[in-house]
PDB file of N, CA and C in Angstrom:
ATOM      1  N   UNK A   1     -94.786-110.457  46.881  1.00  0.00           N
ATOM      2  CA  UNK A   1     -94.654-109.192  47.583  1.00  0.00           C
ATOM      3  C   UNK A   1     -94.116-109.407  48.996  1.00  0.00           C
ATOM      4  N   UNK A   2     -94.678-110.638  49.580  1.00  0.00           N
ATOM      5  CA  UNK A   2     -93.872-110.723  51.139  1.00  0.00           C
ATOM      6  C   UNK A   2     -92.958-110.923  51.159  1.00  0.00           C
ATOM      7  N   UNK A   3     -92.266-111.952  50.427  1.00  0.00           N
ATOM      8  CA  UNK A   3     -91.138-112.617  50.046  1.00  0.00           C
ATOM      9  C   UNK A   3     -90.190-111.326  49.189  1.00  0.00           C
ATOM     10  N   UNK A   4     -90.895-110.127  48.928  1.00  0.00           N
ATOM     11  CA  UNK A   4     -89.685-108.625  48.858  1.00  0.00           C
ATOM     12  C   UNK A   4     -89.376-108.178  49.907  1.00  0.00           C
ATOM     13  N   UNK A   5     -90.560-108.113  50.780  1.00  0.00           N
ATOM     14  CA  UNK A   5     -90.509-107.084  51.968  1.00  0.00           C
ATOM     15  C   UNK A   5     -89.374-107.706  52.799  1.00  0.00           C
ATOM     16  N   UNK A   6     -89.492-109.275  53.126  1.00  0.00           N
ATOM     17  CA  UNK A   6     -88.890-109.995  54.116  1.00  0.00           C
ATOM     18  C   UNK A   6     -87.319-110.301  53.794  1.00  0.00           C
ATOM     19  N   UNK A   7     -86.811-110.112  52.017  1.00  0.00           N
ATOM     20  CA  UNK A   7     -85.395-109.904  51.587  1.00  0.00           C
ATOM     21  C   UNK A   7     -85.143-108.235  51.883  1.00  0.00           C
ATOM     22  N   UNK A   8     -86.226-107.338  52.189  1.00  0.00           N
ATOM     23  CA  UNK A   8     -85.313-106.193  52.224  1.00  0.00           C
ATOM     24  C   UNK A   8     -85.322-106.002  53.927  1.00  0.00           C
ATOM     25  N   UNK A   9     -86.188-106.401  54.378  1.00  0.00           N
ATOM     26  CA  UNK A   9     -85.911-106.277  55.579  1.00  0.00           C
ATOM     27  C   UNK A   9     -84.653-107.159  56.523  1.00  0.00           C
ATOM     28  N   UNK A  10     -84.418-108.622  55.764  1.00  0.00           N
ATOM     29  CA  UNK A  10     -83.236-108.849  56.568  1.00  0.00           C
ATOM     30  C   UNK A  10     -81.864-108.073  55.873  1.00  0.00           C
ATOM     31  N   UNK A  11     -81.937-107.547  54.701  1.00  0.00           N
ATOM     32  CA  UNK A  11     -81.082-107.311  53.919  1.00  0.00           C
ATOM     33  C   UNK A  11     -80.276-105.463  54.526  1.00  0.00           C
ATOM     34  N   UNK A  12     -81.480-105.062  55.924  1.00  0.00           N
ATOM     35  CA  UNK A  12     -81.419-103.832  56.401  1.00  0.00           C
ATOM     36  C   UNK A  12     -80.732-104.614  57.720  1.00  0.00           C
ATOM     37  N   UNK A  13     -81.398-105.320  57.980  1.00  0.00           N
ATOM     38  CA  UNK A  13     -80.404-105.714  59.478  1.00  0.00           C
ATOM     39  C   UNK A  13     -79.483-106.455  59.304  1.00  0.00           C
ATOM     40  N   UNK A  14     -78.729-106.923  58.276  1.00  0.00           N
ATOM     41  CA  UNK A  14     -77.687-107.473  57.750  1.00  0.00           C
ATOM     42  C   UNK A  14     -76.837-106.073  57.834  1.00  0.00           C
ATOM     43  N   UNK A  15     -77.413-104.870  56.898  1.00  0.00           N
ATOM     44  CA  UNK A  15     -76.828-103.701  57.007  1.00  0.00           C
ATOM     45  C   UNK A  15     -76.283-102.649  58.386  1.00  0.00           C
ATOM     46  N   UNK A  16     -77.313-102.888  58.880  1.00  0.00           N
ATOM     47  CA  UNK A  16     -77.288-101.858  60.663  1.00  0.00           C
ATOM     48  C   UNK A  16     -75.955-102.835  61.055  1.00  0.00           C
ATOM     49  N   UNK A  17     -75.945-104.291  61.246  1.00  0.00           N
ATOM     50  CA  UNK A  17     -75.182-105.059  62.419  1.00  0.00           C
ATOM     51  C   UNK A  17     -73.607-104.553  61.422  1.00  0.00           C
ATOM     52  N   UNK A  18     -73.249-104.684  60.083  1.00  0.00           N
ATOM     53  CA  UNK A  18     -72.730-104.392  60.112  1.00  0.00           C
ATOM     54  C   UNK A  18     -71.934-103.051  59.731  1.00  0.00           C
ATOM     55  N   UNK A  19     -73.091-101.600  59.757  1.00  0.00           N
ATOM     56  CA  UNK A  19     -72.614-100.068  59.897  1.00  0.00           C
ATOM     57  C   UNK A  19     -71.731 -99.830  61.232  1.00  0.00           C
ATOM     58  N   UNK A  20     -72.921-100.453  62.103  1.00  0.00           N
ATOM     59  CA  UNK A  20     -72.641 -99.980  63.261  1.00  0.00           C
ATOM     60  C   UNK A  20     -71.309-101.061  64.413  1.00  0.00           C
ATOM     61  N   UNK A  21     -71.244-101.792  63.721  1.00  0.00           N
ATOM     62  CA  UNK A  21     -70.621-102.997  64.449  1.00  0.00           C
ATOM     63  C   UNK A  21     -70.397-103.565  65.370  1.00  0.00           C
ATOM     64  N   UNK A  22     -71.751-104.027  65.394  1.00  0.00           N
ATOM     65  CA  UNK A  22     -72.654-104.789  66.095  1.00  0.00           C
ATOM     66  C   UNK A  22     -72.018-106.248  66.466  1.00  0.00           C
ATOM     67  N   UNK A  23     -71.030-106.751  65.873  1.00  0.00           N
ATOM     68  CA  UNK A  23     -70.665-108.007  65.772  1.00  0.00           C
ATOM     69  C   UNK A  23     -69.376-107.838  67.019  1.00  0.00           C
ATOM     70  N   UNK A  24     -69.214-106.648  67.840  1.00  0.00           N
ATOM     71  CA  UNK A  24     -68.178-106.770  68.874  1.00  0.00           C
ATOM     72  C   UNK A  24     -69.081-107.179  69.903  1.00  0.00           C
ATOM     73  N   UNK A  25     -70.275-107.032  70.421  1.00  0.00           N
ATOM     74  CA  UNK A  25     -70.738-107.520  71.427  1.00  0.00           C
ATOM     75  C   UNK A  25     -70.615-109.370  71.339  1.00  0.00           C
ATOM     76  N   UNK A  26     -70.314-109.824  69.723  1.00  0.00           N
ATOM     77  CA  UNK A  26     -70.577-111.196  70.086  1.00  0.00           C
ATOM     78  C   UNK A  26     -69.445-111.680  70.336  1.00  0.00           C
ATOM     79  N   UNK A  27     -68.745-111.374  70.790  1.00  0.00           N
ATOM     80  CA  UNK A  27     -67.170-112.392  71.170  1.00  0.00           C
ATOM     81  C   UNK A  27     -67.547-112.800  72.666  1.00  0.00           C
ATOM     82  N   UNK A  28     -66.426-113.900  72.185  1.00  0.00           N
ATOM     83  CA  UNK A  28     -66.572-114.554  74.007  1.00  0.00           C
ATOM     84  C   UNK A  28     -66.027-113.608  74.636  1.00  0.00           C
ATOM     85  N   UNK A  29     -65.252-112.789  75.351  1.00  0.00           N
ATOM     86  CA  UNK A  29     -65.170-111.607  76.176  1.00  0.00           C
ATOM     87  C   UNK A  29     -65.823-110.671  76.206  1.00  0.00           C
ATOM     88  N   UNK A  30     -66.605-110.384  75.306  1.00  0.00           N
ATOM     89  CA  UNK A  30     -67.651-109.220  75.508  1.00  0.00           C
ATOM     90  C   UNK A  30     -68.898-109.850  76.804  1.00  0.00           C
ATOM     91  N   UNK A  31     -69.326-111.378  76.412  1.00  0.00           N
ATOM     92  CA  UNK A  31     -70.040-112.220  76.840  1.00  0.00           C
ATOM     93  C   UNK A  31     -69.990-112.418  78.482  1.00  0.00           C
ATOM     94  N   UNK A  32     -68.635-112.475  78.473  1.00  0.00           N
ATOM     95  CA  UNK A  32     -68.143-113.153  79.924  1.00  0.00           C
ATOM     96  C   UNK A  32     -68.276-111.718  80.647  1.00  0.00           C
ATOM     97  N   UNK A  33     -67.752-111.051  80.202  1.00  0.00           N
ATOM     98  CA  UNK A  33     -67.414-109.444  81.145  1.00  0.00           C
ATOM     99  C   UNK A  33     -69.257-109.087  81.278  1.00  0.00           C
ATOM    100  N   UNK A  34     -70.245-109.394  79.996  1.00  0.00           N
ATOM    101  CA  UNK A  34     -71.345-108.055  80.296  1.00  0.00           C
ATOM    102  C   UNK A  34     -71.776-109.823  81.572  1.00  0.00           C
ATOM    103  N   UNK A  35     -71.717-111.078  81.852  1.00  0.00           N
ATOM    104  CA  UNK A  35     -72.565-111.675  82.043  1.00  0.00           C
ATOM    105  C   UNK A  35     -71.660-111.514  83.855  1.00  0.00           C
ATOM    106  N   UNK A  36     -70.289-110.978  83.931  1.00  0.00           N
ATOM    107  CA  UNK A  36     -69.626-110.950  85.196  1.00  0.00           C
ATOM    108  C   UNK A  36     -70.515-109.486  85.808  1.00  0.00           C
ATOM    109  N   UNK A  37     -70.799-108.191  85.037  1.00  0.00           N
ATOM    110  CA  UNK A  37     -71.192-106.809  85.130  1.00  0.00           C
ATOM    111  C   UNK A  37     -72.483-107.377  85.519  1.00  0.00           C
ATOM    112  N   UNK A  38     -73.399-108.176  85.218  1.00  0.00           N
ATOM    113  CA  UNK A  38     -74.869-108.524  85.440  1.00  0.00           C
ATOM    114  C   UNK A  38     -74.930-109.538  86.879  1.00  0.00           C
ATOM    115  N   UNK A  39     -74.133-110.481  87.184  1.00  0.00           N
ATOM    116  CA  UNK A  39     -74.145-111.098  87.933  1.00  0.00           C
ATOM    117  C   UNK A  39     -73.511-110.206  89.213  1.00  0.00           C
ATOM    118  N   UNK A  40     -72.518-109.062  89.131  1.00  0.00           N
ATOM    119  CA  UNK A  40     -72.490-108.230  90.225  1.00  0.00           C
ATOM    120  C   UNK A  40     -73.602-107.418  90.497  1.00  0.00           C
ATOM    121  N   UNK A  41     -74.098-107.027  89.530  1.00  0.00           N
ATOM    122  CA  UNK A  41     -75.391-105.844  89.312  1.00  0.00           C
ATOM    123  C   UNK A  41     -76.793-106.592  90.486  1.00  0.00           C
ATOM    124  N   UNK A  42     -76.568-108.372  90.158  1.00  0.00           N
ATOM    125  CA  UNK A  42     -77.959-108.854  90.525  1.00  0.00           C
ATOM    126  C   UNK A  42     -77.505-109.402  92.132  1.00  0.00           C
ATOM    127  N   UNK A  43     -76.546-109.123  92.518  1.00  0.00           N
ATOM    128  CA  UNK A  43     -75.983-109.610  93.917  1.00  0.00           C
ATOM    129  C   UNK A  43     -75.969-108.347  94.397  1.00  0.00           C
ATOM    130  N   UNK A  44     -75.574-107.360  94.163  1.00  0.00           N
ATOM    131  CA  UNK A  44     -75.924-105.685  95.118  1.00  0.00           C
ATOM    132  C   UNK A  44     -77.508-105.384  94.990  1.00  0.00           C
ATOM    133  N   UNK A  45     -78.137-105.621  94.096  1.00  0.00           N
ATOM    134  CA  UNK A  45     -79.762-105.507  94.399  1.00  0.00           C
ATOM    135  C   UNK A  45     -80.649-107.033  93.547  1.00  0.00           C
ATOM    136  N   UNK A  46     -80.519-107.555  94.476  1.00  0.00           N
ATOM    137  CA  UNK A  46     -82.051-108.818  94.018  1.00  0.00           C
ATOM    138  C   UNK A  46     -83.219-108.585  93.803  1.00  0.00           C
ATOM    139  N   UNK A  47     -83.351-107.602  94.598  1.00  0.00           N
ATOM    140  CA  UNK A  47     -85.238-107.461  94.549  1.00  0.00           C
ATOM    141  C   UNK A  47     -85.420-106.908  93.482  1.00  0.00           C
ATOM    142  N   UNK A  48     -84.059-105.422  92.714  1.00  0.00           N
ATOM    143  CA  UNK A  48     -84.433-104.748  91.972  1.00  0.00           C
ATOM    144  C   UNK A  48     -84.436-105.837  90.465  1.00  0.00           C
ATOM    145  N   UNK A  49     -83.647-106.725  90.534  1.00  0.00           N
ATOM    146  CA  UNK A  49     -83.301-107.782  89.195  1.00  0.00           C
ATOM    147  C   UNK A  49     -84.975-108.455  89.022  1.00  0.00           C
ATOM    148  N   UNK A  50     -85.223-109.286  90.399  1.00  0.00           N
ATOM    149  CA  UNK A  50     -86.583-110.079  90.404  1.00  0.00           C
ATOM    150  C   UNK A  50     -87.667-108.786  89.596  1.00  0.00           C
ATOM    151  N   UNK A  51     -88.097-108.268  90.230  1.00  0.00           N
ATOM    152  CA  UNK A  51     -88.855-107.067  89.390  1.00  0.00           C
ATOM    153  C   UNK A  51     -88.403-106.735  88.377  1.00  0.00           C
ATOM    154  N   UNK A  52     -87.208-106.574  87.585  1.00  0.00           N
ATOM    155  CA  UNK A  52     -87.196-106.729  86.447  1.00  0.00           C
ATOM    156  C   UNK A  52     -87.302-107.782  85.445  1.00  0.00           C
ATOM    157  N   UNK A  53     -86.847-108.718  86.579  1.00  0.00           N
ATOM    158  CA  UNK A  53     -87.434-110.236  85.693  1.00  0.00           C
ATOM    159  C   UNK A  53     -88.863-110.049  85.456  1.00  0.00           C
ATOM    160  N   UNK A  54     -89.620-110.156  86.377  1.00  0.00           N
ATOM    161  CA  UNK A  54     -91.170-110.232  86.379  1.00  0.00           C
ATOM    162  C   UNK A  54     -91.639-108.972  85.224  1.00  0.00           C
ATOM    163  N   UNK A  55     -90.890-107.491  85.154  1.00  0.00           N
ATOM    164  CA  UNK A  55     -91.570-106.882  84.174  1.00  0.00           C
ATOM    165  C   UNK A  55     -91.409-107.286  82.975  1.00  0.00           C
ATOM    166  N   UNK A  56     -90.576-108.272  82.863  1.00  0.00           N
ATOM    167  CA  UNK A  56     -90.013-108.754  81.465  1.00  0.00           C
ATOM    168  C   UNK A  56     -91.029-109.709  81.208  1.00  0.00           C
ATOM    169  N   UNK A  57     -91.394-110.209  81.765  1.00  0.00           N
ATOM    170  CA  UNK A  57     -92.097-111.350  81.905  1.00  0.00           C
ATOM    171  C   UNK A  57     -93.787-110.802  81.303  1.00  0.00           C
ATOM    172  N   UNK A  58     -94.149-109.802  82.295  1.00  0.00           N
ATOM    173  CA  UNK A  58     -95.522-108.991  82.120  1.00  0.00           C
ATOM    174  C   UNK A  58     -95.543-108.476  80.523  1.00  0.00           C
ATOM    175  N   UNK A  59     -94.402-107.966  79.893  1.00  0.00           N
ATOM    176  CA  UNK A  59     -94.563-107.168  79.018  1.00  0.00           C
ATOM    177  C   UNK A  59     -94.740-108.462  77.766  1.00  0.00           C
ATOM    178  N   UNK A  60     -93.938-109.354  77.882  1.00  0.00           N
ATOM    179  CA  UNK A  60     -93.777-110.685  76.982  1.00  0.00           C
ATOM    180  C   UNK A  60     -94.757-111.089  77.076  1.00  0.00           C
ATOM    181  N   UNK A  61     -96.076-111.679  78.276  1.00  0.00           N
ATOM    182  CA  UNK A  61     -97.499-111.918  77.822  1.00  0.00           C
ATOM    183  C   UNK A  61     -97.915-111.091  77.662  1.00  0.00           C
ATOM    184  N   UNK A  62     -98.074-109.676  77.601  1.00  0.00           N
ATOM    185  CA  UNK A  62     -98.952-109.159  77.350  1.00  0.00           C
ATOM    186  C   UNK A  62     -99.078-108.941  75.750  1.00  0.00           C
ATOM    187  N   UNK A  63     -97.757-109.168  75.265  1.00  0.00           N
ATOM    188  CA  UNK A  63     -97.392-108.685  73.878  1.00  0.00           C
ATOM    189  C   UNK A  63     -98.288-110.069  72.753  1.00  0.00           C
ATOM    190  N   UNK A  64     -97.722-111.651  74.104  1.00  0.00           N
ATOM    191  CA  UNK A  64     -98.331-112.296  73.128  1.00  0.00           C
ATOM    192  C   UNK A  64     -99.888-112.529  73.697  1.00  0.00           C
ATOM    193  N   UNK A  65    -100.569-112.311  74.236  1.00  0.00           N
ATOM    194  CA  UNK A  65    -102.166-112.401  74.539  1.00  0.00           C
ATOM    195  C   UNK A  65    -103.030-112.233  72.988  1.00  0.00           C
ATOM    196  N   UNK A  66    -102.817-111.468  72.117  1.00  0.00           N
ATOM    197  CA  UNK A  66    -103.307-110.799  71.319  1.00  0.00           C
ATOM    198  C   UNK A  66    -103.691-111.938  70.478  1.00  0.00           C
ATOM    199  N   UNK A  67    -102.064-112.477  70.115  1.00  0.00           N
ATOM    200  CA  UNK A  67    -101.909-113.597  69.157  1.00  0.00           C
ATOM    201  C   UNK A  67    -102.628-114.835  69.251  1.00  0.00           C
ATOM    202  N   UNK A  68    -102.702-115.626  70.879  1.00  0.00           N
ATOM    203  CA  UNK A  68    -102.564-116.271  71.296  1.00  0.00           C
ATOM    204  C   UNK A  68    -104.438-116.274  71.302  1.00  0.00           C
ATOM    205  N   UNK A  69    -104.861-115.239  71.306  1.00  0.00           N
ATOM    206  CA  UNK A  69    -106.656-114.750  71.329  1.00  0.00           C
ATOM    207  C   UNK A  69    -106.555-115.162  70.134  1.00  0.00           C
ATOM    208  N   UNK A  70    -105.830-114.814  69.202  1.00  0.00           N
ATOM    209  CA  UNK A  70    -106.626-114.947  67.592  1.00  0.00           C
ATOM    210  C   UNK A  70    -106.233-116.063  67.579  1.00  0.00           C
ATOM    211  N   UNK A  71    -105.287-117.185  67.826  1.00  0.00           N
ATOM    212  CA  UNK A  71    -104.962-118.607  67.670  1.00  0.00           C
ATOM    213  C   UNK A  71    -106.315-119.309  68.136  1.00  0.00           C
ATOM    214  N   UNK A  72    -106.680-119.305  68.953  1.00  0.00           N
ATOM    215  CA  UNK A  72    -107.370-119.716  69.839  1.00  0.00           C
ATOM    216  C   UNK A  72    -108.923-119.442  69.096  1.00  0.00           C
ATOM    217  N   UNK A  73    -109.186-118.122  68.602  1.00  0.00           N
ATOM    218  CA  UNK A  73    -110.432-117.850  67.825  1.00  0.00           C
ATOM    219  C   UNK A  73    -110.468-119.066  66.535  1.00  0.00           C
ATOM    220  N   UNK A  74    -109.143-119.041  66.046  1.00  0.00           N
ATOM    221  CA  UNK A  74    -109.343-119.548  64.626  1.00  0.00           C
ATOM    222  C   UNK A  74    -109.451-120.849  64.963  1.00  0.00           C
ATOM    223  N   UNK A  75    -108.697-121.350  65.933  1.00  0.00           N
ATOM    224  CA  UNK A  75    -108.620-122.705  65.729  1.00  0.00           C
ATOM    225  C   UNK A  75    -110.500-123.475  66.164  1.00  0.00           C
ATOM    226  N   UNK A  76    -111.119-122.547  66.958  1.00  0.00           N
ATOM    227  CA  UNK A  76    -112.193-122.989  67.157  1.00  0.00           C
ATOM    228  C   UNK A  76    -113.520-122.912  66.240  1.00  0.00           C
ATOM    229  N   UNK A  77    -112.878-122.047  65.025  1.00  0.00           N
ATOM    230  CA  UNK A  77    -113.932-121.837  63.552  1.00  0.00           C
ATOM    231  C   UNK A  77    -113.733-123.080  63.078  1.00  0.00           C
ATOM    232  N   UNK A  78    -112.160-123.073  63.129  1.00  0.00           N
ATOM    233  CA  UNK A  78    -111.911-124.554  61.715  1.00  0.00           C
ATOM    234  C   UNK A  78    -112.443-125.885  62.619  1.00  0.00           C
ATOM    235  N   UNK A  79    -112.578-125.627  64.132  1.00  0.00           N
ATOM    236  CA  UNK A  79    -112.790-127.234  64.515  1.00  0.00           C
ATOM    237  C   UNK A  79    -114.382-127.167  64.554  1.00  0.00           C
ATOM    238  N   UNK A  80    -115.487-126.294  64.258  1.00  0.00           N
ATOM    239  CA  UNK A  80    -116.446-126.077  63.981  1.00  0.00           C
ATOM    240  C   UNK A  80    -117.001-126.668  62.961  1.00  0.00           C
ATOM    241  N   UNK A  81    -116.128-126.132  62.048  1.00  0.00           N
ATOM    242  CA  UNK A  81    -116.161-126.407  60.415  1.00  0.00           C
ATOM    243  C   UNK A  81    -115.899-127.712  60.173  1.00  0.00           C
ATOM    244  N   UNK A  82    -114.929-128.345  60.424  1.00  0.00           N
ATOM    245  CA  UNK A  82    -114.638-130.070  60.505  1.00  0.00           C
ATOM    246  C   UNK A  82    -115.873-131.164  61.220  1.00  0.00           C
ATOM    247  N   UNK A  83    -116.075-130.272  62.922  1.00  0.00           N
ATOM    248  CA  UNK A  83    -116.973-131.189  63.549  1.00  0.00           C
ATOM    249  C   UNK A  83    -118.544-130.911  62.857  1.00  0.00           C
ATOM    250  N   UNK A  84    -118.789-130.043  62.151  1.00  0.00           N
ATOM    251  CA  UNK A  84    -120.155-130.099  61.008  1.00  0.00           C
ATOM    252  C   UNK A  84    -119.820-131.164  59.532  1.00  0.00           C
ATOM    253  N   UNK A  85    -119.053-131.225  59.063  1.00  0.00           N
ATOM    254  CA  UNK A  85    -118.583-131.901  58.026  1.00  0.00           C
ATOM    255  C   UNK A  85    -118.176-133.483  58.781  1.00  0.00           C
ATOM    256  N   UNK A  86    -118.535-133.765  59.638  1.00  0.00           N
ATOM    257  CA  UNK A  86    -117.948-135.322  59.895  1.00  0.00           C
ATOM    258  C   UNK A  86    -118.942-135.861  61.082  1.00  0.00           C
ATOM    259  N   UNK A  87    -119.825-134.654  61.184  1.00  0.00           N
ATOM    260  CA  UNK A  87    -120.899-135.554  62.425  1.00  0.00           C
ATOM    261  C   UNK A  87    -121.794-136.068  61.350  1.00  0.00           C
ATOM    262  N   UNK A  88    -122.510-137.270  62.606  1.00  0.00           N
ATOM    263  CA  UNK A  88    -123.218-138.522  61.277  1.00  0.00           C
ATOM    264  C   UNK A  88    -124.632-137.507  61.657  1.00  0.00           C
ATOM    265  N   UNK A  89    -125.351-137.733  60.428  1.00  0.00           N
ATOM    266  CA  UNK A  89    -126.035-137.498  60.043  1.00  0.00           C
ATOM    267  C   UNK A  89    -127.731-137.062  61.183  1.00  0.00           C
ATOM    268  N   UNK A  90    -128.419-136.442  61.455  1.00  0.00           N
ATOM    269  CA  UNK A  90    -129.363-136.504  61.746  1.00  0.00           C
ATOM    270  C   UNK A  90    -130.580-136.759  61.503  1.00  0.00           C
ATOM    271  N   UNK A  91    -131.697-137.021  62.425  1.00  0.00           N
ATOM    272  CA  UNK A  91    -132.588-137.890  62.032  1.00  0.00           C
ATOM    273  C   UNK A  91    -133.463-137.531  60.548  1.00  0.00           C
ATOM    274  N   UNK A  92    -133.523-136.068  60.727  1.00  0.00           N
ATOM    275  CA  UNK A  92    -133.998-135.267  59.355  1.00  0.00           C
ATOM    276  C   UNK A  92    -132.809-135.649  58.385  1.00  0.00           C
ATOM    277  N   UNK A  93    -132.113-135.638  58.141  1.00  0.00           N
ATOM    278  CA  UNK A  93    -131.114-135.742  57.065  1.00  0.00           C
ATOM    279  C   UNK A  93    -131.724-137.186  56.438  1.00  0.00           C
ATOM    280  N   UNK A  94    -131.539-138.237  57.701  1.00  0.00           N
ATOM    281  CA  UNK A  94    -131.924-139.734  57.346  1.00  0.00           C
ATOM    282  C   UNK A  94    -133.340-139.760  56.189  1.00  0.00           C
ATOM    283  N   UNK A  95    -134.476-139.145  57.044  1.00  0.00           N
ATOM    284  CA  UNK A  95    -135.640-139.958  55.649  1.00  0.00           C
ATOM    285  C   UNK A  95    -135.566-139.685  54.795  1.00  0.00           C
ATOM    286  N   UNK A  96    -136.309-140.568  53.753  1.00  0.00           N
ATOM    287  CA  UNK A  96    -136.624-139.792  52.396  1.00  0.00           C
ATOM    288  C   UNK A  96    -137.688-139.254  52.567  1.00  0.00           C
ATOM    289  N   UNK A  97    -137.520-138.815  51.385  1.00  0.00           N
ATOM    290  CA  UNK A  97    -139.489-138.042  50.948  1.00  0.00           C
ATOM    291  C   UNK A  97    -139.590-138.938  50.278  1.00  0.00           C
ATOM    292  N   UNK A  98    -140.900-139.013  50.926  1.00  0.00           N
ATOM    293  CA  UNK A  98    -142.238-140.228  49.664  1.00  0.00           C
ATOM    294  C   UNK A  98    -143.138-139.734  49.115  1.00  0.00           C
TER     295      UNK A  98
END
């Protein structure tokens, strides 16, 4: 079932890039001109670029925090689960019953 979802979903953005044609932004002159338009844009206002760097920045951790919480949850179940399965034994474990 994932392995449908994930052929129809690239099989839609295969479609959009090329309805809409999407593939003119990738030439080297599209490249050079939007990266000449950005580099004038960030020399008439700096401060306004830096603040947009930084919101780019804010919105990108904040997006991954979530993930990065549940990475962080799981990985500390399974190292739970391992460090119970491989610590030596305790003193109760050791005797027998007589």
């Amino acid at each position: 079932m994932k392995k449908v979802i994930l052929a129809l979903f690239i099989l839609a953005a295969i479609s959009v890039f090329v309805a809409f044609d999407l593939g003119r932004f990738l030439t080297l002159d599209s490249l050079k001109q939007a990266k000449g338009t950005f580099a004038a844009w960030q020399s008439s206002a700096p401060w306004l670029t830096a603040a947009g760097y930084f919101g780019l920045y804010v919105v990108m951790a904040a997006l991954s925090l979530p993930w990065a919480a549940q990475l962080i949850t799981r990985n500390r179940d399974v190292n739970r689960m391992v460090s119970a399965r491989m610590s030596p034994p305790t003193a109760n474990q050791c005797r027998t019953k007589r």
